[in-house]
Protein backbone atom coordinates (compact mmCIF):
# COMPACT_ATOMS: atom_id res chain seq x y z
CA UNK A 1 -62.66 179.98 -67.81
CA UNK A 2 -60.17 177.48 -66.04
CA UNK A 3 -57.49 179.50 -63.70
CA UNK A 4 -55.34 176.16 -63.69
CA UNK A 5 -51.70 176.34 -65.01
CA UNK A 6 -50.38 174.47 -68.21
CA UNK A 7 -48.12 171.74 -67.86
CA UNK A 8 -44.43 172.60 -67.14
CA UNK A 9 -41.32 171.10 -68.83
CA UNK A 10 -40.72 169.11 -65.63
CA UNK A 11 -43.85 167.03 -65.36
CA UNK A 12 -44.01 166.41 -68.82
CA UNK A 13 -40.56 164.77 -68.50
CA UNK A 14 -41.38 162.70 -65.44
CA UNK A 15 -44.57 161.63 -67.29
CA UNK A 16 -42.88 161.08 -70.62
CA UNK A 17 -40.09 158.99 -68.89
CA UNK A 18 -42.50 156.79 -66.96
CA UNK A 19 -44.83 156.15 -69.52
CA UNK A 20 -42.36 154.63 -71.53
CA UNK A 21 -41.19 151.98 -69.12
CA UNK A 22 -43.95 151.52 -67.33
CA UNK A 23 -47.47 152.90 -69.01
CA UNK A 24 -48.22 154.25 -65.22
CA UNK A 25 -46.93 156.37 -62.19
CA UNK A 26 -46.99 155.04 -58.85
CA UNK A 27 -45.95 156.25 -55.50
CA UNK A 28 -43.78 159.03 -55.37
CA UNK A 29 -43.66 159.37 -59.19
CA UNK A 30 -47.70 159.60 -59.13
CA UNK A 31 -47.48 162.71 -56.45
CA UNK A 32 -44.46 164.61 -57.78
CA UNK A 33 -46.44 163.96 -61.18
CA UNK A 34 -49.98 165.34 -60.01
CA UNK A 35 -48.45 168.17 -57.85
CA UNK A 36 -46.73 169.13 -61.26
CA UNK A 37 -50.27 168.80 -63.32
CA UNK A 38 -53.06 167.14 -62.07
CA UNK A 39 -54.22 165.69 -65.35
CA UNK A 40 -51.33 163.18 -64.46
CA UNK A 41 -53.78 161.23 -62.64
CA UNK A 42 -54.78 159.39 -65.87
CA UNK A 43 -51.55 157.37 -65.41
CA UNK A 44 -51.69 156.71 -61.51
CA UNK A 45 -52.95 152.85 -61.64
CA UNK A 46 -53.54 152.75 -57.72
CA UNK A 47 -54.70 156.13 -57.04
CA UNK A 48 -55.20 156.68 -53.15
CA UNK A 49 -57.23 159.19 -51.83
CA UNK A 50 -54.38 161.62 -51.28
CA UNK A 51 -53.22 161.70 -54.38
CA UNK A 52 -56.97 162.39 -56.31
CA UNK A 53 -57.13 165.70 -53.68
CA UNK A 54 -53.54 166.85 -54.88
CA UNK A 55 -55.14 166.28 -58.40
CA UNK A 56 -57.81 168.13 -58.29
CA UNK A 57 -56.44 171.12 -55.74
CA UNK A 58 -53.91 171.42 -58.96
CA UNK A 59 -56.72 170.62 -61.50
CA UNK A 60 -59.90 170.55 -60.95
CA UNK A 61 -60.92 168.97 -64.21
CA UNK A 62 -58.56 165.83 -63.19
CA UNK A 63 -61.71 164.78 -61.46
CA UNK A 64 -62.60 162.70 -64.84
CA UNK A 65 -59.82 160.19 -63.89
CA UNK A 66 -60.74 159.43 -60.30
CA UNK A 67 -61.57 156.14 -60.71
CA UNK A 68 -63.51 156.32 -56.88
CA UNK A 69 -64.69 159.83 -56.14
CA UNK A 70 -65.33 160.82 -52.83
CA UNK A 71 -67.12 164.05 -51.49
CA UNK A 72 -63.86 165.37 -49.83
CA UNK A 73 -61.86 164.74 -53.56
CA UNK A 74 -65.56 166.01 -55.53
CA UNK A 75 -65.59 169.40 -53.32
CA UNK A 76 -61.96 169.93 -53.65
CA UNK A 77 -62.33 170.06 -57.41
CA UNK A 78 -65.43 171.95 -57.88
CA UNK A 79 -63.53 174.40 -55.18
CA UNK A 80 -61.14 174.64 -57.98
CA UNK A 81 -63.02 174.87 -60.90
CA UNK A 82 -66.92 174.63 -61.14
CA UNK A 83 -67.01 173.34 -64.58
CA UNK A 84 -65.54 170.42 -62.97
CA UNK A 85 -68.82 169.49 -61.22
CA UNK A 86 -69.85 168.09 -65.08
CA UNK A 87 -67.26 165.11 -64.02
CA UNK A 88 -68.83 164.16 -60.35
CA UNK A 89 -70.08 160.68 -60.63
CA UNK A 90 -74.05 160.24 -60.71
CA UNK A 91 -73.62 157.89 -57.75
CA UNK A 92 -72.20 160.92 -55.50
CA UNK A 93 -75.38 163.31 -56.27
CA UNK A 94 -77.90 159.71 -55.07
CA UNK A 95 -75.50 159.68 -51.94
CA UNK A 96 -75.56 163.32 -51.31
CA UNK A 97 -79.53 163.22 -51.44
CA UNK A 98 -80.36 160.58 -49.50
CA UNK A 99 -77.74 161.45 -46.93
CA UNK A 100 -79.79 164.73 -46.93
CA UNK A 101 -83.32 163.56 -47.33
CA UNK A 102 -82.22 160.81 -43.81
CA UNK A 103 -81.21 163.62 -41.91
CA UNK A 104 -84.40 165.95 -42.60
């Protein structure tokens, strides 16, 4: 069961009014946009770490659009949802093992 909250009127404006200029969010538009609803972050074209961890503290299932997950942004969403561990890229499990298996 996801706890997160459904878009509001707001962000759907700010996304609905970029997205027809531009087909993206950047900058400040991208953060207002994600604080709003993190599912934004399929529309942020240069997404920066800071902006994935707003995602996903928001919505934890906006981890599918991270287009380069780290373990800080991949905790922060499972944190917020678990189901959202079916979205943590394959590569970040290999890391987490052999980061694991060189320290044992």
């Amino acid at each position: 069961m996801s706890h997160e909250s459904p878009i509001t009127l707001a962000s759907f404006h700010i996304l609905y009014t970029k997205l027809q200029s531009k087909k993206s969010l950047a900058g400040n538009d991208a953060i207002k946009a994600v604080e709003e609803n993190g599912d934004a972050l399929r529309y942020v074209k240069d997404q920066t770490e800071a902006i994935c961890l707003k995602a996903v503290e928001r919505y934890g299932d906006a981890l599918r659009y991270v287009k380069d997950q780290t373990e800080a942004i991949c905790l922060k969403a499972v944190e917020k949802n678990g189901d959202a561990l079916r979205y943590v890229a394959e590569y970040m499990f290999a890391t987490r093992v052999t980061t694991s298996a060189e320290i044992s």
